[in-house]
Protein backbone atom coordinates (compact mmCIF):
# COMPACT_ATOMS: atom_id res chain seq x y z
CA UNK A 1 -1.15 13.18 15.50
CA UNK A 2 -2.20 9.54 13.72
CA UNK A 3 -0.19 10.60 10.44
CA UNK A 4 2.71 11.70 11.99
CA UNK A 5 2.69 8.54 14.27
CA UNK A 6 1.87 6.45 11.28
CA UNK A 7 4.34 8.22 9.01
CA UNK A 8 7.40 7.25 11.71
CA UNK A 9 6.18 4.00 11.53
CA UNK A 10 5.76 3.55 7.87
CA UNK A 11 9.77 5.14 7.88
CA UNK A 12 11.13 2.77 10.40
CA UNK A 13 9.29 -0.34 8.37
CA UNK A 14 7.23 -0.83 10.93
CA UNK A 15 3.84 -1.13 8.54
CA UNK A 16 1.46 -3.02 11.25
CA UNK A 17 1.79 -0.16 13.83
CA UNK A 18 1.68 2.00 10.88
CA UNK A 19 -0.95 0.33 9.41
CA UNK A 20 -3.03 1.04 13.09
CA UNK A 21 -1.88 4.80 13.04
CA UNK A 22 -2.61 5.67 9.39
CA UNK A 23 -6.46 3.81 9.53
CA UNK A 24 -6.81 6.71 11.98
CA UNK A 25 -5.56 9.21 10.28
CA UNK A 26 -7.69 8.04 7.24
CA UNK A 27 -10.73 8.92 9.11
CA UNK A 28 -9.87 12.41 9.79
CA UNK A 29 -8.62 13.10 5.76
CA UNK A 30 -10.67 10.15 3.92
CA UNK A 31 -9.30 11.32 0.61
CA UNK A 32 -5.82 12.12 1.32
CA UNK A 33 -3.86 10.49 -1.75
CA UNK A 34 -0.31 10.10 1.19
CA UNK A 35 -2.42 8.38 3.61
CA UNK A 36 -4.10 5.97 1.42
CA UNK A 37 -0.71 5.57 -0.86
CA UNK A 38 0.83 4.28 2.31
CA UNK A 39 -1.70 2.13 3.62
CA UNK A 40 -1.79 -0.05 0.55
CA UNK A 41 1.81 -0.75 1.07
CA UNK A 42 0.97 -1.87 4.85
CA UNK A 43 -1.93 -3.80 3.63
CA UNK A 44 0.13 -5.55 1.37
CA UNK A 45 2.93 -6.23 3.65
CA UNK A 46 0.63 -7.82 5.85
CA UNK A 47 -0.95 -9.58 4.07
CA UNK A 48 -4.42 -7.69 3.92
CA UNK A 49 -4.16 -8.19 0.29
CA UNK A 50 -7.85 -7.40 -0.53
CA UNK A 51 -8.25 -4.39 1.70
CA UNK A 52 -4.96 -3.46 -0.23
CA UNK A 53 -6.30 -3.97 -3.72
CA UNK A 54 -9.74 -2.35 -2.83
CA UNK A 55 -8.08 1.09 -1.39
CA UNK A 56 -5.42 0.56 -4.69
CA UNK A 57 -8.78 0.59 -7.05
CA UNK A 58 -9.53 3.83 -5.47
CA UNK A 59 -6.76 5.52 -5.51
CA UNK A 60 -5.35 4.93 -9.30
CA UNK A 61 -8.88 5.91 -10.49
CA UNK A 62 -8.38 9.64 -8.13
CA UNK A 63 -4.67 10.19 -9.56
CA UNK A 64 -2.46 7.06 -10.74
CA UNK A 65 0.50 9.13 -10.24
CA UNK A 66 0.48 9.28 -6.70
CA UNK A 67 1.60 6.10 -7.36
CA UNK A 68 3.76 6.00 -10.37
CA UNK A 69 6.14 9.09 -9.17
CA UNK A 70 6.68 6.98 -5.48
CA UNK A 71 9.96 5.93 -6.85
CA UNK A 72 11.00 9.34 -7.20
CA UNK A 73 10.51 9.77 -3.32
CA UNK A 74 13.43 8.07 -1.40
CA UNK A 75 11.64 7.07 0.89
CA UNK A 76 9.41 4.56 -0.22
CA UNK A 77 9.78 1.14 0.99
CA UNK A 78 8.60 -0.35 -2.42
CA UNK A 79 11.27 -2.35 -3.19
CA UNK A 80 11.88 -3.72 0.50
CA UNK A 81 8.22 -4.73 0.62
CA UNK A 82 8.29 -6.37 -2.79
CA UNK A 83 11.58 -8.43 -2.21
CA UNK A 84 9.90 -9.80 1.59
CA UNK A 85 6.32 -10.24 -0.48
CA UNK A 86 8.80 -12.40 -3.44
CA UNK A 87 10.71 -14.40 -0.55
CA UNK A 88 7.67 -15.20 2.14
CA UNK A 89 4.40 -14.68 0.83
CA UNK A 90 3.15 -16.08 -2.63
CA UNK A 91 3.55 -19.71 -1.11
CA UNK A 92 -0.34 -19.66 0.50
CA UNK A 93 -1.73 -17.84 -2.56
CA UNK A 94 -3.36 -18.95 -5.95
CA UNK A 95 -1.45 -17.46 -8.98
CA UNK A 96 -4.03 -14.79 -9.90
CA UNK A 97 -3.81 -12.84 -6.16
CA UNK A 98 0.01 -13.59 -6.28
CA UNK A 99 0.25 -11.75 -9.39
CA UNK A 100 -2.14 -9.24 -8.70
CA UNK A 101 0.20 -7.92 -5.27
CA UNK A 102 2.96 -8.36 -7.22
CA UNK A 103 1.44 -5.81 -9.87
CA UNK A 104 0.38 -3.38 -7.29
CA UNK A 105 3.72 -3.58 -5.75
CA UNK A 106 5.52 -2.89 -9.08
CA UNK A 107 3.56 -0.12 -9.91
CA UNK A 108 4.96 2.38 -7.22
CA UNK A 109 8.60 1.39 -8.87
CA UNK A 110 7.87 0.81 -12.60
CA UNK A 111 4.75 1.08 -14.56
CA UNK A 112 5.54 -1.27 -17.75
CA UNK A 113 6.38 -4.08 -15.09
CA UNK A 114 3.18 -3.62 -13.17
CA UNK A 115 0.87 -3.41 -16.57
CA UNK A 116 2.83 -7.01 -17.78
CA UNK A 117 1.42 -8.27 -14.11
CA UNK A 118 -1.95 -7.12 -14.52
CA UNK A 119 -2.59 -8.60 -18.19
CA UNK A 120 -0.86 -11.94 -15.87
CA UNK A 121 -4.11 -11.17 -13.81
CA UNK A 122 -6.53 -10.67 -16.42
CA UNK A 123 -5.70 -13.92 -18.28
CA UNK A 124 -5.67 -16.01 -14.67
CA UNK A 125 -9.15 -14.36 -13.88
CA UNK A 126 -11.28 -13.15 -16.17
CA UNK A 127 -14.50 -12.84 -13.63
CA UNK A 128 -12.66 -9.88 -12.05
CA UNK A 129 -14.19 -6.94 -13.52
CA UNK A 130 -11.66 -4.16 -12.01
CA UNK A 131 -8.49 -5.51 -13.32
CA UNK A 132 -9.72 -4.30 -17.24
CA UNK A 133 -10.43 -0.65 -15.77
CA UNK A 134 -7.63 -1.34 -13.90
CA UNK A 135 -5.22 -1.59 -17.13
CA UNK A 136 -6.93 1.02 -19.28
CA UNK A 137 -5.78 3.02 -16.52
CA UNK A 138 -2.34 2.04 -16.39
CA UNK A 139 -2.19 1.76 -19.91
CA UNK A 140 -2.94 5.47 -20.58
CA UNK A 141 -0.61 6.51 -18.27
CA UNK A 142 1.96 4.20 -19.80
CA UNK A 143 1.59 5.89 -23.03
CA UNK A 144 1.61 9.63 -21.36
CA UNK A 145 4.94 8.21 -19.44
């Protein structure tokens, strides 16, 4: 009942009450790719930006083309998400997280775009270990693309 609730929300752009719904959900199927594709857009539209990296780490490592064939599915609010996160949200960050969203963001709607955000990353912050697994990941795939 969570995913379906959480699933109308996440439809309707409604990703906080989504957010609430598909954290339960999550519980029930911990390694359901649909669930946790979904929750890193909410986390990212509201701003839970390291709960949204953390569960993005995860699931690109499972299968990063959960995430790279989103933009073949209509309904993925990708590109509404991205265009709020580019108008209202990179004022309060420092460049490297502002970046980093804006790679994880890109990668559900084009994979070269997200990999020239994560080398952004990588140069701004060099003490984060993930972002080099991170692009051999997205790098590979890139080439298999």
């Amino acid at each position: 009942m969570s995913e379906m609730l959480g699933n109308y929300y996440f439809m309707i752009n409604r990703f906080k009450s989504a957010c609430h719904e598909l954290e339960k959900a999550l519980k029930e199927e911990p390694k359901s790719l649909s669930i946790r594709k979904k929750l890193i857009l909410c986390y990212l539209d509201s701003g839970s930006y390291t709960r949204g990296y953390q569960l993005f780490r995860s699931v690109i490592k499972q299968d990063i083309s959960s995430i790279t064939e989103a933009k073949a599915d209509n309904t993925c609010p990708c590109l509404e998400i991205l265009d709020n996160f580019e108008r209202n949200d990179h004022l309060n960050l420092d460049k490297a997280e502002y970046y980093r969203v804006l790679a994880m963001l890109w990668l559900f709607r084009d994979i070269n775009q997200s990999l020239r955000y994560f080398k952004i990353v990588k140069s701004l912050s060099n003490d984060d270990k993930n972002v080099v697994t991170i692009l051999s990941i997205i790098a590979k795939k890139s080439v298999h693309s």
